[in-house]
N, C-alpha and C. Protein backbone atom coordinates (compact mmCIF):
# COMPACT_ATOMS: atom_id res chain seq x y z
N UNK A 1 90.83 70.80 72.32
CA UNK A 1 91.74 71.65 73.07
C UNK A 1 92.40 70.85 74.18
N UNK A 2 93.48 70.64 74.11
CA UNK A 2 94.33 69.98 75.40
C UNK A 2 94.03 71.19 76.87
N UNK A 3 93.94 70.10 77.93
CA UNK A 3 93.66 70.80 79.09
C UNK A 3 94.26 70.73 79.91
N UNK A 4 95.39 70.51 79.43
CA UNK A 4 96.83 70.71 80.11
C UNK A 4 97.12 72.06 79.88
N UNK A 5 97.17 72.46 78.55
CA UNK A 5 97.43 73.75 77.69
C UNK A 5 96.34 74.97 78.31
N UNK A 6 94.96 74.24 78.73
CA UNK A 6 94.34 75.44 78.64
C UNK A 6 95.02 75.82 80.59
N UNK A 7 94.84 74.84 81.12
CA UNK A 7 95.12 75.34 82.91
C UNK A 7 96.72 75.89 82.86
N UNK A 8 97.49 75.35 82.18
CA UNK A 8 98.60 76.28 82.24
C UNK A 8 98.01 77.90 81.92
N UNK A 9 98.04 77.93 80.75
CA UNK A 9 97.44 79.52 80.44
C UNK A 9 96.51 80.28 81.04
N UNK A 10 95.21 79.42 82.46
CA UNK A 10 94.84 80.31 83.66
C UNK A 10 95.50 80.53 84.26
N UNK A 11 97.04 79.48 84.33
CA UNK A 11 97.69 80.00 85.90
C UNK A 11 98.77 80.85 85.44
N UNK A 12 98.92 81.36 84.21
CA UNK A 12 99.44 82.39 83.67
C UNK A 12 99.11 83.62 83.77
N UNK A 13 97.30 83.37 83.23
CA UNK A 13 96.70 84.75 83.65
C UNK A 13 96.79 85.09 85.39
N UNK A 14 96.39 83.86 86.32
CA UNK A 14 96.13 84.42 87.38
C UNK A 14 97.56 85.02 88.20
N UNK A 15 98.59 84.80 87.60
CA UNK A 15 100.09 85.36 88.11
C UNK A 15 100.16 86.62 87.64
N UNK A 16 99.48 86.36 86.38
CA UNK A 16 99.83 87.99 85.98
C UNK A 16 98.61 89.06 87.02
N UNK A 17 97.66 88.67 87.17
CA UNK A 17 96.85 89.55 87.74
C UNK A 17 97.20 89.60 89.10
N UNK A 18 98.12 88.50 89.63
CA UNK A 18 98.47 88.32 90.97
C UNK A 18 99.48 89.94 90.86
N UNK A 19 100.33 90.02 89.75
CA UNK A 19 101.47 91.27 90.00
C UNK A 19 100.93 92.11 89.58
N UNK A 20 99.70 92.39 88.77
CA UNK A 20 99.22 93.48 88.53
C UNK A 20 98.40 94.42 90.25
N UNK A 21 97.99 93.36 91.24
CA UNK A 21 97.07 93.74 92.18
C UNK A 21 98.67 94.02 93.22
N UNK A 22 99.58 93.23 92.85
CA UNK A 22 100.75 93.61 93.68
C UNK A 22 101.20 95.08 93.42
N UNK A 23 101.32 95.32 92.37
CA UNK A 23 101.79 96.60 91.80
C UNK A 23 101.19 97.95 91.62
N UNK A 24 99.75 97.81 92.22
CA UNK A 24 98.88 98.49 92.80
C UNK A 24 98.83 98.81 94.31
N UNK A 25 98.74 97.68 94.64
CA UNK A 25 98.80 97.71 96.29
C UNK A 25 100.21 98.77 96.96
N UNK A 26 101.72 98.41 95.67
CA UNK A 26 102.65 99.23 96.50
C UNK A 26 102.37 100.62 95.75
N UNK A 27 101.57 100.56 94.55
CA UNK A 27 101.42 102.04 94.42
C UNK A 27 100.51 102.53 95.56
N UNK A 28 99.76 102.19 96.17
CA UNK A 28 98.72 102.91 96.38
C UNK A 28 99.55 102.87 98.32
N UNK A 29 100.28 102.19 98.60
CA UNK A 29 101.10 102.22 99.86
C UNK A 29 102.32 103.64 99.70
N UNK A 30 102.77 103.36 98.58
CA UNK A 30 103.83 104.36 98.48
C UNK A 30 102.84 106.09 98.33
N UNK A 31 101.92 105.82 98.03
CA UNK A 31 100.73 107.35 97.99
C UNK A 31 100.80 107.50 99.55
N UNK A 32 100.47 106.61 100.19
CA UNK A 32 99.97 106.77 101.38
C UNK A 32 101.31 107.50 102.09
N UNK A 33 102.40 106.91 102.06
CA UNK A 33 103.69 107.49 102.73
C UNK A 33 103.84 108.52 102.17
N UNK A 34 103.53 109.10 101.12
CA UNK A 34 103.88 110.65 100.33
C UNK A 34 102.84 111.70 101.05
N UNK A 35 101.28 110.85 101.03
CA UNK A 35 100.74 111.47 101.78
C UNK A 35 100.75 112.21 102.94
N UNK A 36 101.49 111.31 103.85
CA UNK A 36 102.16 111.37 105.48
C UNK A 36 103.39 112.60 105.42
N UNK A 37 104.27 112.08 103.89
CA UNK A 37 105.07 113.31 104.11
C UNK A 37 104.43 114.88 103.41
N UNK A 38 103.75 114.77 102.27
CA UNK A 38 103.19 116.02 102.17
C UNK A 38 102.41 116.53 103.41
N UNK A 39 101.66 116.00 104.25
CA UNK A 39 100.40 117.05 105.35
C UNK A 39 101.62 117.13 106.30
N UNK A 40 103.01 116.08 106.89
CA UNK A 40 103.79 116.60 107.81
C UNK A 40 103.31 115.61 108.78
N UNK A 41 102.30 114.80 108.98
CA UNK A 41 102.02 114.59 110.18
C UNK A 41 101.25 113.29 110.26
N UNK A 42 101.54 111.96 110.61
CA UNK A 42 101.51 110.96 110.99
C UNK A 42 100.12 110.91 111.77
N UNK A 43 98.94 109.45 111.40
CA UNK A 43 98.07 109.63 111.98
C UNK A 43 97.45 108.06 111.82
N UNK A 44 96.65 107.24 112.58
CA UNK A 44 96.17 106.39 112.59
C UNK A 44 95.85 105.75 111.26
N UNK A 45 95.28 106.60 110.74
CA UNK A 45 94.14 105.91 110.06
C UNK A 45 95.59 105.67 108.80
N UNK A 46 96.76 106.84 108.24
CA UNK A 46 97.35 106.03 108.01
C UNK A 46 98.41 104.93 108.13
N UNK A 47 98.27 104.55 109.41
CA UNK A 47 98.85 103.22 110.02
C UNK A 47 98.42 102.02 109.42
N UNK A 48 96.46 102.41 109.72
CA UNK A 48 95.90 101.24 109.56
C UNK A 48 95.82 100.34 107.99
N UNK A 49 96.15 101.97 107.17
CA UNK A 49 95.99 101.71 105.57
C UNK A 49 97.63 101.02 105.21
N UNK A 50 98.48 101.18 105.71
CA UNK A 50 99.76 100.30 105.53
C UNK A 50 99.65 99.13 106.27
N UNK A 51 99.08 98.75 106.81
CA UNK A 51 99.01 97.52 107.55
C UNK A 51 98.00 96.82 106.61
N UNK A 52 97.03 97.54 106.22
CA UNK A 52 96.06 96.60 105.07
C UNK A 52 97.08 95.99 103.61
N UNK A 53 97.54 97.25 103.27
CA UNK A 53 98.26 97.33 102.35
C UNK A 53 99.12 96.08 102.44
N UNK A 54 100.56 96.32 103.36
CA UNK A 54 100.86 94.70 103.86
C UNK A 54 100.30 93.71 103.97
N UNK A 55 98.83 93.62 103.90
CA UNK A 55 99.03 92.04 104.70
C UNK A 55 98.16 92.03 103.11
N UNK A 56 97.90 92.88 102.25
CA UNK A 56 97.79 92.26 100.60
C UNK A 56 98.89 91.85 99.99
N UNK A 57 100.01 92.76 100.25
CA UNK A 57 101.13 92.36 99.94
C UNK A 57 101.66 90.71 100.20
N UNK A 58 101.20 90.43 101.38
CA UNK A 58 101.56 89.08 101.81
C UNK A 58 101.35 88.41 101.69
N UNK A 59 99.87 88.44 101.49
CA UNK A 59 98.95 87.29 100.92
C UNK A 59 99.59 86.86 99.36
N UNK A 60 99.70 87.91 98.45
CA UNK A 60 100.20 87.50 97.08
C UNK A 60 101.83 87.43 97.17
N UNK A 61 102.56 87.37 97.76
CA UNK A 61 103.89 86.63 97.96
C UNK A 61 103.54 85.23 98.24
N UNK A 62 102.75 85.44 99.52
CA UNK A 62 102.46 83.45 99.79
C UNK A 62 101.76 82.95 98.70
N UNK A 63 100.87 83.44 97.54
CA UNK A 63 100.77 83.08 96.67
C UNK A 63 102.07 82.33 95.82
N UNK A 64 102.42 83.45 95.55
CA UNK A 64 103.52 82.76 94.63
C UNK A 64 104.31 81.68 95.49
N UNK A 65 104.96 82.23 96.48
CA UNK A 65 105.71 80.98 97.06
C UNK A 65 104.97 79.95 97.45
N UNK A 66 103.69 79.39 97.59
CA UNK A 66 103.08 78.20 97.65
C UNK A 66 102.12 77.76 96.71
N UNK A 67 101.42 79.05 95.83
CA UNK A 67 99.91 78.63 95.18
C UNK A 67 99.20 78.66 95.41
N UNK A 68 98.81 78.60 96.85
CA UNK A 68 97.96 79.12 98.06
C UNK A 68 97.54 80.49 98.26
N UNK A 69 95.94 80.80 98.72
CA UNK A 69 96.02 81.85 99.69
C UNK A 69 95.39 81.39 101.12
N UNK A 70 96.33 81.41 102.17
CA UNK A 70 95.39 81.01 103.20
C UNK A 70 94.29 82.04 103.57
N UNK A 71 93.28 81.33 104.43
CA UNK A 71 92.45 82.12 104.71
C UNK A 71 92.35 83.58 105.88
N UNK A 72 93.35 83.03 106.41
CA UNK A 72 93.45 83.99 107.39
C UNK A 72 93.92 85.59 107.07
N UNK A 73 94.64 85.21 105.44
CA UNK A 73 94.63 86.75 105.47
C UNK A 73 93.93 87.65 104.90
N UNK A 74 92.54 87.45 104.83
CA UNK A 74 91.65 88.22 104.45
C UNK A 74 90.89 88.40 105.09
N UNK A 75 90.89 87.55 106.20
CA UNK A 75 90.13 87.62 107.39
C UNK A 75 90.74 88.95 108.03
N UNK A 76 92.01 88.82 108.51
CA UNK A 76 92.74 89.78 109.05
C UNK A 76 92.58 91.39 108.44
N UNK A 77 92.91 91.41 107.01
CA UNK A 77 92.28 92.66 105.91
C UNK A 77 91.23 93.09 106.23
N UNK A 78 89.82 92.06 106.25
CA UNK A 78 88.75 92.47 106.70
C UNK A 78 88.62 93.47 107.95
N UNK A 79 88.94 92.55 108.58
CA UNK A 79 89.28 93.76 110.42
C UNK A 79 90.21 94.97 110.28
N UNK A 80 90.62 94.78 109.92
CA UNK A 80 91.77 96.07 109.92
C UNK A 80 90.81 97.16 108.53
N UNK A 81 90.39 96.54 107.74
CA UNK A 81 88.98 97.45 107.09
C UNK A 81 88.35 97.94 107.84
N UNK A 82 87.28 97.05 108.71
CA UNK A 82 86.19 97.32 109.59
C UNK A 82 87.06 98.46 110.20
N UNK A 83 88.27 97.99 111.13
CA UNK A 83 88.51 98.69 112.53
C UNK A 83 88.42 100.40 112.21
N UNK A 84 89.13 100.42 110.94
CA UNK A 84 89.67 101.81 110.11
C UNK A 84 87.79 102.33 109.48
N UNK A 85 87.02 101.85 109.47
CA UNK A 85 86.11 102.29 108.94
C UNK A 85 85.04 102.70 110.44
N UNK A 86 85.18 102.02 111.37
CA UNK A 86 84.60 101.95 112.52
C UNK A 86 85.51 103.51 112.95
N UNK A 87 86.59 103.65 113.42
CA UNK A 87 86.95 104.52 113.73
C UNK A 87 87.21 105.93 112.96
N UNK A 88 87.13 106.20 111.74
CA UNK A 88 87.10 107.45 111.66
C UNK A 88 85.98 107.55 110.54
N UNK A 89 85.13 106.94 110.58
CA UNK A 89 84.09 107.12 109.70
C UNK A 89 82.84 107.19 110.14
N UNK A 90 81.76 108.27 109.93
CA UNK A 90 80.48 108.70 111.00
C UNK A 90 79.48 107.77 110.55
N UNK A 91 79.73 107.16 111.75
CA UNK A 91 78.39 106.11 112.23
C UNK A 91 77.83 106.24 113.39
N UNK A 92 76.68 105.84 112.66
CA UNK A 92 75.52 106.12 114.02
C UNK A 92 74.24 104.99 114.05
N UNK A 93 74.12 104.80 115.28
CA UNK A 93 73.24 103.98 115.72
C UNK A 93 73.26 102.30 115.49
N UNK A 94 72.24 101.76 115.00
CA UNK A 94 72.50 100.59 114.84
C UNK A 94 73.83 99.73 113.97
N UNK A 95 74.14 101.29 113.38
CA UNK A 95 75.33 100.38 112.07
C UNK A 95 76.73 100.21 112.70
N UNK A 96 76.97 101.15 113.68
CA UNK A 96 77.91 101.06 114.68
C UNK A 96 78.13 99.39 115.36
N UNK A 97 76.81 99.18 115.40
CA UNK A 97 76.85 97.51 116.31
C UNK A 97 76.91 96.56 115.33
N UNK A 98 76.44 97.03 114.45
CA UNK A 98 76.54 95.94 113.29
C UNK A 98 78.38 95.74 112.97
N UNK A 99 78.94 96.69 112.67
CA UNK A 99 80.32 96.92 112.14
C UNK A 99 80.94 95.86 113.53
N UNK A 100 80.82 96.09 114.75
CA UNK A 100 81.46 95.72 115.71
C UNK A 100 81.05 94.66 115.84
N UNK A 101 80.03 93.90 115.39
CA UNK A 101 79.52 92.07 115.47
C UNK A 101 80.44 91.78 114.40
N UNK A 102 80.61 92.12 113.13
CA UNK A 102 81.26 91.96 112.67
C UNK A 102 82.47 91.91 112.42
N UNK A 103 83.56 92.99 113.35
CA UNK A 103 84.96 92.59 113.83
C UNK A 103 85.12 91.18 114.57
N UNK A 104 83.95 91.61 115.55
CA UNK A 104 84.01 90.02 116.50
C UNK A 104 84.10 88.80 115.93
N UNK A 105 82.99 88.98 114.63
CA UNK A 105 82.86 87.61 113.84
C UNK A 105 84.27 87.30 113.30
N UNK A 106 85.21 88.12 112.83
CA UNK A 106 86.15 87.95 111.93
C UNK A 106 87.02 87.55 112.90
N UNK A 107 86.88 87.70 114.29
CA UNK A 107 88.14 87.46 115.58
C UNK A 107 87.71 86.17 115.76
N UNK A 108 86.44 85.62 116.01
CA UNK A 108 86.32 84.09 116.37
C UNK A 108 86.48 83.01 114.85
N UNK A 109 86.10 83.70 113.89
CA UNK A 109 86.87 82.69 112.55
C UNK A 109 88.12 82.34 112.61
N UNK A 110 89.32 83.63 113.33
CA UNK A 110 90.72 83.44 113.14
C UNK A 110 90.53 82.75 114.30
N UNK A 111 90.02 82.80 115.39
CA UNK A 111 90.67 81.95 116.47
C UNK A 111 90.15 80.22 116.24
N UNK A 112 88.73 79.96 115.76
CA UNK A 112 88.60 78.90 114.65
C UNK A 112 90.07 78.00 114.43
N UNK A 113 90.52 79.16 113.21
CA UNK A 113 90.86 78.43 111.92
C UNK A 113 92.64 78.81 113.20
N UNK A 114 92.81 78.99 114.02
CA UNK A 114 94.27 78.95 114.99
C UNK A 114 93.81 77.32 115.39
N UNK A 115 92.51 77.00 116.04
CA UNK A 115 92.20 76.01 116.87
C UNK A 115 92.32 74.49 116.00
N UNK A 116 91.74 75.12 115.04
CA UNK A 116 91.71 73.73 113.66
C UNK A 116 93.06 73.45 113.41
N UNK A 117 94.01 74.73 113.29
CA UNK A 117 95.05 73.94 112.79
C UNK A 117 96.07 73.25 114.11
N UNK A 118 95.78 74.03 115.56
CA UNK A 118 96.55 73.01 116.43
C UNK A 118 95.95 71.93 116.82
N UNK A 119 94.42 71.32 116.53
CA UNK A 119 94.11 70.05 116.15
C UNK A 119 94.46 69.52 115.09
N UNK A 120 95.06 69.76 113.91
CA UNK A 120 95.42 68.74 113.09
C UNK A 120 96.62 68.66 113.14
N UNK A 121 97.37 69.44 113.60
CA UNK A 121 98.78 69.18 114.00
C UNK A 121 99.33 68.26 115.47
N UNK A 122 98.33 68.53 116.36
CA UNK A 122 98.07 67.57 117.20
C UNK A 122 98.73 65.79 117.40
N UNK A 123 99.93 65.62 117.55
CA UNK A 123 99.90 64.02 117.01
C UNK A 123 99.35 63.56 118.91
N UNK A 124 98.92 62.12 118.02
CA UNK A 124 98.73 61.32 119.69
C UNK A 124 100.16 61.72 120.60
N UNK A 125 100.18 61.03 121.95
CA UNK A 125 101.51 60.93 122.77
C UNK A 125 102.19 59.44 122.38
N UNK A 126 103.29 60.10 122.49
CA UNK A 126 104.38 58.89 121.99
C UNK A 126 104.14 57.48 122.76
N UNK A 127 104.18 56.62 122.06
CA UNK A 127 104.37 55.47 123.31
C UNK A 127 106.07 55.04 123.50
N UNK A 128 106.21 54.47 125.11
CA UNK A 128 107.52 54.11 125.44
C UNK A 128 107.66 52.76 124.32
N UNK A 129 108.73 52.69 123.98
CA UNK A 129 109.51 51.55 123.68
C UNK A 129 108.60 51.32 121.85
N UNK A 130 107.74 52.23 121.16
CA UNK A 130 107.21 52.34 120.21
C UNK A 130 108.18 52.34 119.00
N UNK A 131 109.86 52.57 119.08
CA UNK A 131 110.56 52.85 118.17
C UNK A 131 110.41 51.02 117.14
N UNK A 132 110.10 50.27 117.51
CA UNK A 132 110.13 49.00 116.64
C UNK A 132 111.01 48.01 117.35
């Protein structure tokens, strides 16, 4: 079997499943806005579910336009999960603190992976008269 032939035909499948999870995500965004207009009345929690929704959306655009998924946007998904699950969902006692170590954790990864990348972007300082 050539394995040229076979990795083309994963990155076939994984495009296609890339627009299949796309084409879900705006179904299940466009529910949410029907939702908002059937009850009449605008409310957090679905804020927070279009903002998840988006930043899936985004992630599989930067897919396609690079091949990439960076990490940060699932990190971000994650929190905006937690935050929406923390706030209108009944918790009690210890799981409450647990959920909220866990936003935190997902806030110091992104600030991490902010810090890593303005160290590698980082160049030394120029030197005078360095042009050659």
């Amino acid at each position: 079997m050539n394995t040229k032939m076979f990795f083309s035909g994963i990155t076939l499948i994984e495009r296609v499943l890339h627009l299949i999870i796309l084409g879900m995500v705006m179904f299940l965004c466009f529910e949410e806005i029907n939702s908002v207009f059937i009850s009449g009345s605008l409310k957090v929690q679905n804020v927070l579910m279009l903002f998840i929704y988006l930043e899936i959306m985004q992630m599989v655009n930067i897919f396609f336009s690079t091949g990439k998924i960076p990490v940060r946007y699932p990190l971000y998904i994650g929190m905006f999960a937690l935050a929406r699950h923390i706030s209108f969902e009944e918790i009690t006692g210890i799981d409450s603190l647990y959920l909220s170590a866990s936003v935190a954790l997902l806030a110091v990864a992104l600030v991490a992976l902010a810090y890593r990348d303005k160290l590698i972007d980082k160049k030394g300082p120029e030197l005078p008269g360095a042009d050659g």
